[in-house]
Protein backbone atom coordinates (compact mmCIF):
# COMPACT_ATOMS: atom_id res chain seq x y z
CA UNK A 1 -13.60 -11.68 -7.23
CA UNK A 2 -16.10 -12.42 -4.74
CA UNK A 3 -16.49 -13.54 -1.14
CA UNK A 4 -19.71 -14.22 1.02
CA UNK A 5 -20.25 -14.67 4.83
CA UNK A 6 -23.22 -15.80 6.19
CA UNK A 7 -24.64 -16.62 9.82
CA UNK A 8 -27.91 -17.95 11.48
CA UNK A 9 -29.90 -16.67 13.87
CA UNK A 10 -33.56 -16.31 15.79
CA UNK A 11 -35.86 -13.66 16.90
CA UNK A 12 -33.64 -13.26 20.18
CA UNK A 13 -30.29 -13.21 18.23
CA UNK A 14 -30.79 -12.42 14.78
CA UNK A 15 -28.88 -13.30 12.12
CA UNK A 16 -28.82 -9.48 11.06
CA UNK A 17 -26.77 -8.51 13.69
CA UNK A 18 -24.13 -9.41 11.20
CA UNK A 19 -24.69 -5.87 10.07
CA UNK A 20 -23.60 -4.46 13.00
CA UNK A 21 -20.35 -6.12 13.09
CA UNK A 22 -19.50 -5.46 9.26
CA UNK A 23 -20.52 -1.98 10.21
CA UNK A 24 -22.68 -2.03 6.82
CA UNK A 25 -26.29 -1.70 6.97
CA UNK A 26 -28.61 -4.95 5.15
CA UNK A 27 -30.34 -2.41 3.72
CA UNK A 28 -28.04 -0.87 1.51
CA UNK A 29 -25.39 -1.52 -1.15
CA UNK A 30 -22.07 0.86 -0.45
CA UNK A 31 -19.28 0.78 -3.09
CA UNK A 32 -15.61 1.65 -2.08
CA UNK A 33 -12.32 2.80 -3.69
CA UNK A 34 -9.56 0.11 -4.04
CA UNK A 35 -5.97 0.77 -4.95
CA UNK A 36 -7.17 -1.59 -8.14
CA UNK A 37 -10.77 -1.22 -8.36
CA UNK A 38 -14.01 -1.02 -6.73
CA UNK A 39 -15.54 -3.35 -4.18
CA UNK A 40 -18.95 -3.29 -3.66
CA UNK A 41 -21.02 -4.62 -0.08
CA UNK A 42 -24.33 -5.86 -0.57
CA UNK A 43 -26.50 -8.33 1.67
CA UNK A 44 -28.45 -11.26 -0.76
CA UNK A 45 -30.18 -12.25 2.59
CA UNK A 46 -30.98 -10.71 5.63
CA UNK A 47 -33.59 -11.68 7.86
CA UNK A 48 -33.41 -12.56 11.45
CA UNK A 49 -32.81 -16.32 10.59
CA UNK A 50 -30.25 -15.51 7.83
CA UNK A 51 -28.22 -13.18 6.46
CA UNK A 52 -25.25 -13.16 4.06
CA UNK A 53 -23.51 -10.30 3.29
CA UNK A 54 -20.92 -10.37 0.06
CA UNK A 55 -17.95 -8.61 -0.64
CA UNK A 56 -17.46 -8.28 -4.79
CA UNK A 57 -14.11 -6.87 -5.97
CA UNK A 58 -14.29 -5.35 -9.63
CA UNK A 59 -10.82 -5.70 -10.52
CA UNK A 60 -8.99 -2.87 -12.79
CA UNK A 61 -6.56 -5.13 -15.14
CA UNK A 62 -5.11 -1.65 -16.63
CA UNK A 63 -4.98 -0.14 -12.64
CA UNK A 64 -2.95 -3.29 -11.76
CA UNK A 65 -0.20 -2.38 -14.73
CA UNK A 66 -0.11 1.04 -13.72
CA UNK A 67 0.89 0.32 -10.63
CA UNK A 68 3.53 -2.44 -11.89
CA UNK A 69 2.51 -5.47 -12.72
CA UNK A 70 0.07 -8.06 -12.86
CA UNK A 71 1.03 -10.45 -9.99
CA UNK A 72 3.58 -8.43 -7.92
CA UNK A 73 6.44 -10.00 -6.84
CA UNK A 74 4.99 -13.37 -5.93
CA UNK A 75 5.35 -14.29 -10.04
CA UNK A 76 4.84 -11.42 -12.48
CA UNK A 77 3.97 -12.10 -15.97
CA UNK A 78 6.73 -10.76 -18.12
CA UNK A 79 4.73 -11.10 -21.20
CA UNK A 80 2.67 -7.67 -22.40
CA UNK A 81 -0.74 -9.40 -23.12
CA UNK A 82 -0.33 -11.37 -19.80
CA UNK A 83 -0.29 -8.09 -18.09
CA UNK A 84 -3.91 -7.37 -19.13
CA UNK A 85 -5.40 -10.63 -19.37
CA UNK A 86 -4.59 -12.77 -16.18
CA UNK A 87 -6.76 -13.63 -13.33
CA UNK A 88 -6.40 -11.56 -10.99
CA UNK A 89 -10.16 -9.92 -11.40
CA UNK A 90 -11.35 -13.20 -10.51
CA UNK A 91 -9.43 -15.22 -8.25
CA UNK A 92 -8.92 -14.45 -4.40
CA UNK A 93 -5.87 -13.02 -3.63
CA UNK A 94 -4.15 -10.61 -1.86
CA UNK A 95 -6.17 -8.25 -3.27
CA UNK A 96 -9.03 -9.40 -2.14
CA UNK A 97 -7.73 -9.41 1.34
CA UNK A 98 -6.56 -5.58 1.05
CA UNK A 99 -10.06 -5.15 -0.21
CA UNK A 100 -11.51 -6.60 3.03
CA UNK A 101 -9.04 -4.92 5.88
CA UNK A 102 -10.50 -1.54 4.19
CA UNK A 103 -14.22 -2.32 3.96
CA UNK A 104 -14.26 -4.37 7.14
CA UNK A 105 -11.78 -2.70 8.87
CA UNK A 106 -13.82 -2.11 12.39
CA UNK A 107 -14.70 -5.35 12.27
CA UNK A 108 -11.01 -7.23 11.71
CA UNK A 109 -10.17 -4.92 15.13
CA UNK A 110 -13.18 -6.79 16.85
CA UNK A 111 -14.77 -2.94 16.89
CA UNK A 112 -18.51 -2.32 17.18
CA UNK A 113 -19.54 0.92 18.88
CA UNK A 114 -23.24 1.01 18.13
CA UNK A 115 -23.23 -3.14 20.28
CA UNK A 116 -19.62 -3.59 21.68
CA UNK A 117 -20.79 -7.03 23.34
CA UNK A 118 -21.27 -8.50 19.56
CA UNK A 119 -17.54 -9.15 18.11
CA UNK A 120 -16.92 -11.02 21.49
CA UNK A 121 -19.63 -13.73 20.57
CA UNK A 122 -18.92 -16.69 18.73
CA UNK A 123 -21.42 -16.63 16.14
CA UNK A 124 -22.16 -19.86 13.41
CA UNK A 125 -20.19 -18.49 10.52
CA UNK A 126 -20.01 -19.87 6.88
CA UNK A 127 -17.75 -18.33 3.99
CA UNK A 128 -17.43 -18.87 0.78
CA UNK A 129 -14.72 -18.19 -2.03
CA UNK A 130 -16.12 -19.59 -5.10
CA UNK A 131 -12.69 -19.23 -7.06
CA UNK A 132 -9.46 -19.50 -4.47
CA UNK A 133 -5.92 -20.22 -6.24
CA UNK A 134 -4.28 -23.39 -4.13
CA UNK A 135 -0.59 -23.61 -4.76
CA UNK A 136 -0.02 -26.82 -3.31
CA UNK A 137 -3.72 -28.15 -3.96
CA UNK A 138 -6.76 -28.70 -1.94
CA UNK A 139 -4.02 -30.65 0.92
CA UNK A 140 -2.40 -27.33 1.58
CA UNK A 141 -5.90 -25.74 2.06
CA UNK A 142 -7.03 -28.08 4.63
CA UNK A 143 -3.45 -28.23 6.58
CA UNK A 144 -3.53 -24.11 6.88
CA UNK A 145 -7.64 -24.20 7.72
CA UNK A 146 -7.86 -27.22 10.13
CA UNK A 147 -5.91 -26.09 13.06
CA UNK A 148 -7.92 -23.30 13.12
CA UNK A 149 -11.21 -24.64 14.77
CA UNK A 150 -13.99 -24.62 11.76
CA UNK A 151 -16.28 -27.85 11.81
CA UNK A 152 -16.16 -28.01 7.95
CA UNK A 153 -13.51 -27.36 5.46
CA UNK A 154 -14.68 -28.10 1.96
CA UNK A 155 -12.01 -28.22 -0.73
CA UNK A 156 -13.73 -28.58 -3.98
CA UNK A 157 -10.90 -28.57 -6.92
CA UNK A 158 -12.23 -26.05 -10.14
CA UNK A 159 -11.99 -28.68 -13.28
CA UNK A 160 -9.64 -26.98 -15.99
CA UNK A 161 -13.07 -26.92 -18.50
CA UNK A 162 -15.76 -28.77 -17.32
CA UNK A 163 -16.65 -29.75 -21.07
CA UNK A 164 -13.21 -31.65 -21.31
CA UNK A 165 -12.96 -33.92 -17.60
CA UNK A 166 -9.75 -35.57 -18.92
CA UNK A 167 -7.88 -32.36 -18.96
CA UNK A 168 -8.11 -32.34 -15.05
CA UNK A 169 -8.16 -29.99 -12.08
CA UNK A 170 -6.71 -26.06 -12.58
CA UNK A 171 -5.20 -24.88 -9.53
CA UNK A 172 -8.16 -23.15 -8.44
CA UNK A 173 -10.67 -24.65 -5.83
CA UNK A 174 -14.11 -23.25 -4.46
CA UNK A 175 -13.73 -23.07 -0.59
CA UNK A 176 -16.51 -23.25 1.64
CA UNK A 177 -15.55 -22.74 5.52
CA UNK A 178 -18.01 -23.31 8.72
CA UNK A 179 -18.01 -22.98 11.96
CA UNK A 180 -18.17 -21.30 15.43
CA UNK A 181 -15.90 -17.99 15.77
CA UNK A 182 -15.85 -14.99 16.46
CA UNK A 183 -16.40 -12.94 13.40
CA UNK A 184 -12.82 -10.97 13.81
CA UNK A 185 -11.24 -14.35 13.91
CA UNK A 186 -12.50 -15.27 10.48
CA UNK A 187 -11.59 -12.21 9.11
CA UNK A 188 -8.15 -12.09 9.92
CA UNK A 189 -7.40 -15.62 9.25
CA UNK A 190 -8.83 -14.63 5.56
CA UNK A 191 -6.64 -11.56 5.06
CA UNK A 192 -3.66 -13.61 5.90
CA UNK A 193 -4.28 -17.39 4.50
CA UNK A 194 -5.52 -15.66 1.01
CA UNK A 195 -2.29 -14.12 -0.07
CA UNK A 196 -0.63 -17.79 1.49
CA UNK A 197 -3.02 -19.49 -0.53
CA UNK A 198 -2.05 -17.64 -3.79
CA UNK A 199 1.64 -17.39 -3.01
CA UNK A 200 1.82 -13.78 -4.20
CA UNK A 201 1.22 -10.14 -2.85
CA UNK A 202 0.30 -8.06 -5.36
CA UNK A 203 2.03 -4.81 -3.21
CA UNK A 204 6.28 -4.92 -2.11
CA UNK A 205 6.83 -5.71 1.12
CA UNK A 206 8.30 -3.63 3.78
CA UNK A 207 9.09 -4.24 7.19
CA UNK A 208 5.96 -2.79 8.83
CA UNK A 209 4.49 -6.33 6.88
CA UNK A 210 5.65 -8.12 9.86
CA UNK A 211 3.42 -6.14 12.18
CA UNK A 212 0.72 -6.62 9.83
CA UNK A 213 1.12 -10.40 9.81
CA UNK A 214 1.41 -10.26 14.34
CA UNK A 215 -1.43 -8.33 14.54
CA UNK A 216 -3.74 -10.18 11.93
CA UNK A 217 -2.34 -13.66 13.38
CA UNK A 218 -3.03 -12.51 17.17
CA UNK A 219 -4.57 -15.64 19.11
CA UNK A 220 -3.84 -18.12 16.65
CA UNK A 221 -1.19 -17.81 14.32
CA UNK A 222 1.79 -18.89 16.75
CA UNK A 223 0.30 -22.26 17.60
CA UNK A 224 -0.49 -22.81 14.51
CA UNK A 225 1.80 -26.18 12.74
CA UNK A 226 2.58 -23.84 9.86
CA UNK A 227 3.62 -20.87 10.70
CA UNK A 228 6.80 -21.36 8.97
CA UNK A 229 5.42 -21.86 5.44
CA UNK A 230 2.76 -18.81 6.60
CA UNK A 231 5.44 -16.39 7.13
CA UNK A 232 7.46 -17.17 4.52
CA UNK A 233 4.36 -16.88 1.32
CA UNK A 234 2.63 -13.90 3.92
CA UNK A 235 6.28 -12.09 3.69
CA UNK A 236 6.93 -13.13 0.24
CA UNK A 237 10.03 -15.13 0.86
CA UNK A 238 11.84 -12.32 2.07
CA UNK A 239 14.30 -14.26 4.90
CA UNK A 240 15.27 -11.54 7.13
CA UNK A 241 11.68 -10.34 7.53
CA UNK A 242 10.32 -14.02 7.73
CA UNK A 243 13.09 -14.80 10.40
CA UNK A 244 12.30 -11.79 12.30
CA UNK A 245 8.25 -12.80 12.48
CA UNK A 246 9.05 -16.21 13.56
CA UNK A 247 11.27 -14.94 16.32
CA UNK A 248 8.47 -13.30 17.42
CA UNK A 249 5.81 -15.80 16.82
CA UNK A 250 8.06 -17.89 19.03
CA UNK A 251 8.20 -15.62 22.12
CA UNK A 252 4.41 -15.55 22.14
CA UNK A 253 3.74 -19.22 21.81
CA UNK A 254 6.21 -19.80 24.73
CA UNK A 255 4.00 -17.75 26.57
CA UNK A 256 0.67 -19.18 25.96
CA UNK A 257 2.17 -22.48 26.30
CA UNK A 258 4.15 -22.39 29.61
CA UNK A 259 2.15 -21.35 32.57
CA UNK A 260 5.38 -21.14 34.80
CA UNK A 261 7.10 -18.32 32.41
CA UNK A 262 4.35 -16.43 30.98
CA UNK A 263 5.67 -13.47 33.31
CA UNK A 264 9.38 -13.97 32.08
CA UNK A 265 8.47 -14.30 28.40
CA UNK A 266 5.82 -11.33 28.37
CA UNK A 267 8.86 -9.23 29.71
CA UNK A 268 10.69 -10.38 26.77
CA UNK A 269 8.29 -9.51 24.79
CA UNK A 270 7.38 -6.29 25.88
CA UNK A 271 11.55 -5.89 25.54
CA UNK A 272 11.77 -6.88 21.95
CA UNK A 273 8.91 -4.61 20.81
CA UNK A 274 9.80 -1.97 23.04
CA UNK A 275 13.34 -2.14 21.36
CA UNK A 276 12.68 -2.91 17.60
CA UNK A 277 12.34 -0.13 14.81
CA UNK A 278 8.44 1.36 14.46
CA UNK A 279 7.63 2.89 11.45
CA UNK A 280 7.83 6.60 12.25
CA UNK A 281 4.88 8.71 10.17
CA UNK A 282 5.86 10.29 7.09
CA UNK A 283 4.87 13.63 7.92
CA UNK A 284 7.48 13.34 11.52
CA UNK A 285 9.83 11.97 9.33
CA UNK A 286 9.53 15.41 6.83
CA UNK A 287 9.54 17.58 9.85
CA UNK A 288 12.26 15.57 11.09
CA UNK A 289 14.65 16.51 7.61
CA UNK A 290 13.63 19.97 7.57
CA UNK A 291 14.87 20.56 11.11
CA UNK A 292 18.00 18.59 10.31
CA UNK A 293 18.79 20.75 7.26
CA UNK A 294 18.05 23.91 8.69
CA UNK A 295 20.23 23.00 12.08
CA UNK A 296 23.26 21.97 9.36
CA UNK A 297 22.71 25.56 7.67
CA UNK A 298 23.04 27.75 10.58
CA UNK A 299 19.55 28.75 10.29
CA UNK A 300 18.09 31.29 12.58
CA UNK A 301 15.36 33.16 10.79
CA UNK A 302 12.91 31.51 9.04
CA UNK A 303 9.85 31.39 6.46
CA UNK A 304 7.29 28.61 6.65
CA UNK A 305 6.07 29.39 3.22
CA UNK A 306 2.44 27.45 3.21
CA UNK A 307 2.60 26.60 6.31
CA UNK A 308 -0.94 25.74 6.81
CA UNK A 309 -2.09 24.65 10.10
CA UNK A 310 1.42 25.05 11.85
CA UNK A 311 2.56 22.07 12.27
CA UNK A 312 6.46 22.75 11.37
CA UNK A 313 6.16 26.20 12.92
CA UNK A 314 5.24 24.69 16.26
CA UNK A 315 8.35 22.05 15.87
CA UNK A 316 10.46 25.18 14.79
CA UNK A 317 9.36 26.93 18.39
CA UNK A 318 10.88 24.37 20.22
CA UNK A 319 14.11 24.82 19.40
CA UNK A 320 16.21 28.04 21.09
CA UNK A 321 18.53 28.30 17.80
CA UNK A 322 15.24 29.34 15.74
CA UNK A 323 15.13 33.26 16.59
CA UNK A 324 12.55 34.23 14.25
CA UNK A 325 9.82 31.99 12.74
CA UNK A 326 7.54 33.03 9.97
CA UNK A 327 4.56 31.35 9.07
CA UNK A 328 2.96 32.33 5.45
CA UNK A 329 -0.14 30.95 3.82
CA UNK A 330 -2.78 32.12 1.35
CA UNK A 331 -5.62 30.55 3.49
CA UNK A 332 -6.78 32.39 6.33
CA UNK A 333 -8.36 29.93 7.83
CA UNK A 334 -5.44 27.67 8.01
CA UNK A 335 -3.71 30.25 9.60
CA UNK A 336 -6.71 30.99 12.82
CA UNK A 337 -6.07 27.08 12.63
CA UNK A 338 -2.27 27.44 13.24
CA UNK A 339 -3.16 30.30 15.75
CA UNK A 340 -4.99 27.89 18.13
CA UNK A 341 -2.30 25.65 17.84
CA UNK A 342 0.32 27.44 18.76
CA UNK A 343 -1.86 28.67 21.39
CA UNK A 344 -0.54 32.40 20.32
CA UNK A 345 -2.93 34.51 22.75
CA UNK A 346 -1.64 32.08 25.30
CA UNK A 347 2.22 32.72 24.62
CA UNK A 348 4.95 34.57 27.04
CA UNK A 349 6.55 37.38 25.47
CA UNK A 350 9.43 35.99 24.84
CA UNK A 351 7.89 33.57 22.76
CA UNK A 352 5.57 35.04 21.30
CA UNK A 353 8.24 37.87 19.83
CA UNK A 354 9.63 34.95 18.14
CA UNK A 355 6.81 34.09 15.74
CA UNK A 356 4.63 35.44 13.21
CA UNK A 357 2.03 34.53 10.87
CA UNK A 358 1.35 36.13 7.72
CA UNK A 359 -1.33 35.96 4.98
CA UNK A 360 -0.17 35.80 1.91
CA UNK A 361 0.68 33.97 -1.71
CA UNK A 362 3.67 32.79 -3.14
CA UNK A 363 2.54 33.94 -6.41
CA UNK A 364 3.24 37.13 -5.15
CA UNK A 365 6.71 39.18 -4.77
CA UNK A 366 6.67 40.30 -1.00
CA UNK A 367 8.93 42.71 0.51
CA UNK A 368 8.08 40.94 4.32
CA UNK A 369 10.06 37.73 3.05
CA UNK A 370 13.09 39.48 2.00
CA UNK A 371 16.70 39.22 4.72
CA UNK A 372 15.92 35.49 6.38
CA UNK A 373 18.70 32.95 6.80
CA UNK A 374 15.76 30.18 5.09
CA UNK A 375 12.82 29.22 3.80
CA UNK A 376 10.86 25.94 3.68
CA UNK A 377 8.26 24.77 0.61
CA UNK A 378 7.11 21.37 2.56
CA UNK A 379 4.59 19.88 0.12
CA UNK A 380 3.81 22.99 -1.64
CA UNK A 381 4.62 23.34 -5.10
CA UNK A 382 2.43 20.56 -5.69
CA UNK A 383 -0.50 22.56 -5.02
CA UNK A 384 -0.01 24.81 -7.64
CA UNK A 385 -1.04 24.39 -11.35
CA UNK A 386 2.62 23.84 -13.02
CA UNK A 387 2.03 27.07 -14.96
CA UNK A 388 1.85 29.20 -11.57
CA UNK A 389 5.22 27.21 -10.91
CA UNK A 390 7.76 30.19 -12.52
CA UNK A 391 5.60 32.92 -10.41
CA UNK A 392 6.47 31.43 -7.12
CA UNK A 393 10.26 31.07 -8.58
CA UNK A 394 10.70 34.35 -8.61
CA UNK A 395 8.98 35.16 -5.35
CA UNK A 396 11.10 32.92 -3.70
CA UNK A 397 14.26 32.68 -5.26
CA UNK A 398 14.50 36.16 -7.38
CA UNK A 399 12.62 38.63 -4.78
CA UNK A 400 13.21 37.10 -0.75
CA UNK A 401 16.48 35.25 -1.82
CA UNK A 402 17.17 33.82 1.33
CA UNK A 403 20.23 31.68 1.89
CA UNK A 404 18.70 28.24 2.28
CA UNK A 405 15.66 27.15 0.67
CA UNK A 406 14.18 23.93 1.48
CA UNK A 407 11.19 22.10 -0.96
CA UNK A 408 9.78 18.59 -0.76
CA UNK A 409 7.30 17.53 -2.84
CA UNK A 410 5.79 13.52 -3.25
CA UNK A 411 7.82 11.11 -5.38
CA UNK A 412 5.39 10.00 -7.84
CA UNK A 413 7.34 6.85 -8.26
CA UNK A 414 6.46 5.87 -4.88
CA UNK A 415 3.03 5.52 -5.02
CA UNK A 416 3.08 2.03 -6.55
CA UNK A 417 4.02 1.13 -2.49
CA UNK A 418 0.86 2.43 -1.40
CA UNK A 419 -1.74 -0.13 -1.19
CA UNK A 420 -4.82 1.68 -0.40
CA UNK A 421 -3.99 4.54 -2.95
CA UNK A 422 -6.44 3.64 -6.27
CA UNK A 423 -3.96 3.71 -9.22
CA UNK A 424 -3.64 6.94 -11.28
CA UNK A 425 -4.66 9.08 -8.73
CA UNK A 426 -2.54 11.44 -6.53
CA UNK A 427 -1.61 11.38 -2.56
CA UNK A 428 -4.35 14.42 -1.92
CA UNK A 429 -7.47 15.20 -3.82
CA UNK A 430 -5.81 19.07 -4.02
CA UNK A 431 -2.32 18.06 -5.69
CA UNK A 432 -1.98 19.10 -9.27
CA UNK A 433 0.86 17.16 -10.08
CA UNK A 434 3.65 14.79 -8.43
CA UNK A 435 6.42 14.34 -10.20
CA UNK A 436 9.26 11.80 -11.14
CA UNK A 437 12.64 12.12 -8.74
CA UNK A 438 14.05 13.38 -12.61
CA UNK A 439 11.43 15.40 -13.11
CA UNK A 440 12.16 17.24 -9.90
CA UNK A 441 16.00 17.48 -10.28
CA UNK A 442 14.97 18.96 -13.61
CA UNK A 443 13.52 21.63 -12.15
CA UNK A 444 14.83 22.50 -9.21
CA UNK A 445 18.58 22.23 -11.38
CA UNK A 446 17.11 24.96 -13.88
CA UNK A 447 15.77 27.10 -10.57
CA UNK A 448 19.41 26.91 -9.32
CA UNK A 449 20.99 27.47 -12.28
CA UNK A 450 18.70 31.00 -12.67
CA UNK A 451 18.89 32.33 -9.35
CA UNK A 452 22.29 31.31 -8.56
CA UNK A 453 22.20 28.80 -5.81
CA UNK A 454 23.63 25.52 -5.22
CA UNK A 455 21.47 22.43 -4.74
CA UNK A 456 21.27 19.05 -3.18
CA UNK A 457 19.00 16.18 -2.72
CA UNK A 458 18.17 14.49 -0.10
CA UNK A 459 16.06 11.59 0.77
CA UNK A 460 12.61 11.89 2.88
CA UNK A 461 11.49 8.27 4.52
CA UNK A 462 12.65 5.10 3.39
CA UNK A 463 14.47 4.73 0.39
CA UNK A 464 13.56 2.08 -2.10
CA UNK A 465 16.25 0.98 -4.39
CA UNK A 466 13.56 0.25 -6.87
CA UNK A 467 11.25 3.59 -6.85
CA UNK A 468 13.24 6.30 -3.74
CA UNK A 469 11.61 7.46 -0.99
CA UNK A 470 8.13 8.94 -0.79
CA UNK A 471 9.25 12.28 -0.28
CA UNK A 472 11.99 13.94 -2.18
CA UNK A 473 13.94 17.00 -0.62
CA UNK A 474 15.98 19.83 -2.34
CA UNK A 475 18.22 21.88 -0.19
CA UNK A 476 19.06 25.26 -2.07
CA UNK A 477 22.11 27.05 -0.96
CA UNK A 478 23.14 30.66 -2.17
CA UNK A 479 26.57 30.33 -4.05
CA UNK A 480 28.88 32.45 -2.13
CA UNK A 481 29.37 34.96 -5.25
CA UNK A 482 25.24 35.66 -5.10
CA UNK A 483 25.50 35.89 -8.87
CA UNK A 484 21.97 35.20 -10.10
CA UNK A 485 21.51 34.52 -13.80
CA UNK A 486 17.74 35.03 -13.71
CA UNK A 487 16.20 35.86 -17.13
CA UNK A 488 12.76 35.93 -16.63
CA UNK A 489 11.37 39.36 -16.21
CA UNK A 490 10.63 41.32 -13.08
CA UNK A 491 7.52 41.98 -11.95
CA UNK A 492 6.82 44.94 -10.34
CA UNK A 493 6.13 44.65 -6.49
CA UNK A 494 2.96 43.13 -5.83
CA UNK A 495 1.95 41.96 -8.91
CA UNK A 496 1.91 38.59 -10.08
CA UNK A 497 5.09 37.43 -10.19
């Protein structure tokens, strides 16, 4: 899969400075992760009357059934071979435009630190995709790439096999683009018209696609005579989501177009995004369940068992109904980390009676844990080799028994949604497993089931009916009898649980 963009230049403006807007040097060739392969910069010309930098995209064919599917949900192949052998490696696509908002990120936001006057210039541009798939031929091509202000759009249909002309054309066509933009323009138009082009996303869609799609189409995707059919493929089909863009598509191109309103219809604007749904980080959204669950269990005292840099301790402070707050982790540097945060030295006594952070490991029985209301595991266990897993059991459930206990931990299953995350691995470069939402209620039903507590699931971020959410919760509660059934042997205190 490959893509090239040149430009032209003299001695006073070289072509080079190309460079500085892709924020990658002529000189070198970089190589990047993918969620699906590699992609690879390298420059085939650079001199201050040309340069051309390329973007290649090694495609993974067994990366893209690992994470489900050849084609996504624009037109899977059902069959097993098709899975393997498609063409996806070498036709542009929508990987190929996830590809090129990671490389070129800096320079899709118009960014250039080192020269901040460059992305404003319109520069002589010419791209080339040597294999592009056209659903709806070479006269779709030109009707979504004329509006948009290039002198040339060349649409030359791929032959089926050259040796055998009276087959006729595939549905591929080599696409050569030029003209006078602004680099960021060219960019973004890419990263939305491929996946058009293609008709498929190789990723589900969510809702936070529709920012995607505003924020790539800024300045030229509400004027443009498609914008229907663009939202619809960009959006895969999905009505409420497509309806929702072109609402919003509209508001804008009532502004740009009508002089006498632009105040009115920026208000509305500014109304309907101050009012619609933002996607809220994951890691608020965990905080945000924790605090919920300990609130519906009475909590008042409570461990932050790897708590690392403080993060939930410092939400925990906020709120009056936490008494006592606990912070535990093996790392002392995470924990002078989570001092300066919580700006300890700096603290009244009040508050600073009400917290404390400890040094320790869970792998570990400790008598300092033992008589609190809860405890919280957020994305713990998954740090731990599985075998240490039975260790921290008993530490937490057999030794300080407290009367909630909280753990969340990733959903494996839910990685398949993130685009940027190369297939196979995990969510952090630390995590020694993630498990399956069964593979979790396994456990965490055996860990009740031994130490005598209760336990529920509950759902951390949004939901997918296909793979759950990307975090998975389990809220312990001590059965009212306290009857453990533990049969795995006691250590003695302070060894090795």
């Amino acid at each position: 899969m490959f893509l090239t963009i040149s430009t032209t230049g003299s001695p006073e403006r070289p072509a080079t400075d190309l460079g500085f807007l892709l924020h990658k040097h002529p000189g070198k060739t970089q190589a990047f992760s993918t969620s699906h392969g590699n992609a690879h910069v390298f420059y085939p010309e650079a001199t201050a009357e040309r340069c051309t930098a390329a973007l290649l995209l090694e495609v993974d064919p067994v990366a893209l059934v690992r994470r489900g599917q050849g084609k996504g949900r624009g037109g899977a192949p059902d069959a097993a071979l098709a899975q393997y052998v498609n063409d996806r490696p070498y036709a542009a696509s929508s990987l190929l435009a996830v590809a090129l908002s990671g490389v070129f990120r800096s320079a899709l936001k118009g960014q250039c630190a080192a020269r901040p006057e460059l992305p404003e210039e319109r520069r002589a541009l010419r791209v080339e995709i040597p294999v592009l798939p056209a659903r709806g031929g070479a006269a779709l091509v030109h009707r979504l790439f004329d509006p948009l202000g290039w002198d040339l759009v060349d649409v030359e249909p791929v032959p089926l096999d050259e040796r055998f002309p009276e087959w006729g054309d595939s549905r591929y066509v080599r696409l050569v683009l030029e003209g006078e933009l602004r680099l960021a323009d060219a960019l973004r138009q890419l990263y939305v018209l491929l996946p058009v082009l293609d008709d498929a996303k190789h990723y589900w869609i969510a809702p936070d696609e529709v920012d995607k799609l505003l924020r790539a189409g800024d300045g030229w995707l509400a004027a443009h005579p498609e914008n229907g059919l663009i939202s619809s493929r960009y959006l895969a089909r999905h009505k409420r989501l497509t309806q929702d863009a072109l609402e919003r598509l509209e508001l804008v191109r009532l502004a740009e177009a009508d002089g006498s309103e632009v105040e009115e219809i920026d208000n509305a604007v500014d109304e309907a995004r101050d009012t619609e749904e933002r996607p809220v980080p994951l890691a608020v959204q965990r905080r945000e369940a924790i605090l919920a669950a300990l609130r519906a269990a009475g909590a008042a005292r409570v461990l932050d068992l790897g708590c690392g840099q403080g993060q939930l301790v410092q939400a925990l402070l906020k709120e009056v109904a936490f008494t006592e707050i606990v912070g535990m982790d093996v790392s002392v540097r995470a924990l002078n980390l989570a001092a300066k945060r919580l700006r300890l030295e700096r603290l009244g006594e009040r508050q600073s009676s009400r917290v404390r952070l400890l040094q320790g490991s869970l792998a570990y029985t400790d008598k300092r844990l033992a008589g609190y209301d809860a405890a919280v595991l957020s994305e713990v266990i998954e740090h731990l080799d599985e075998e240490r897993l039975p260790a921290l059991e008993y530490a937490v459930f057999g030794a300080a028994r407290p009367r909630t206990v909280l753990v969340t931990t990733p959903n494996v299953e839910y990685n398949v949604r993130w685009e940027t995350l190369p297939a196979g691995h995990v969510r952090h470069g630390d995590h020694r497993f993630e498990w399956t939402r069964e593979e979790f209620r396994a456990w965490a039903g055996g860990v009740a089931d031994r130490h005598g507590y209760g336990v529920e699931f509950v759902p951390v971020g949004d939901d997918d009916p296909e793979v759950g959410p990307p975090t998975q919760m389990a809220v312990f509660t001590k059965n009212d009898t306290d009857t453990a059934t533990d049969t795995t042997e006691t250590p003695k205190e302070g060894e090795a649980a």
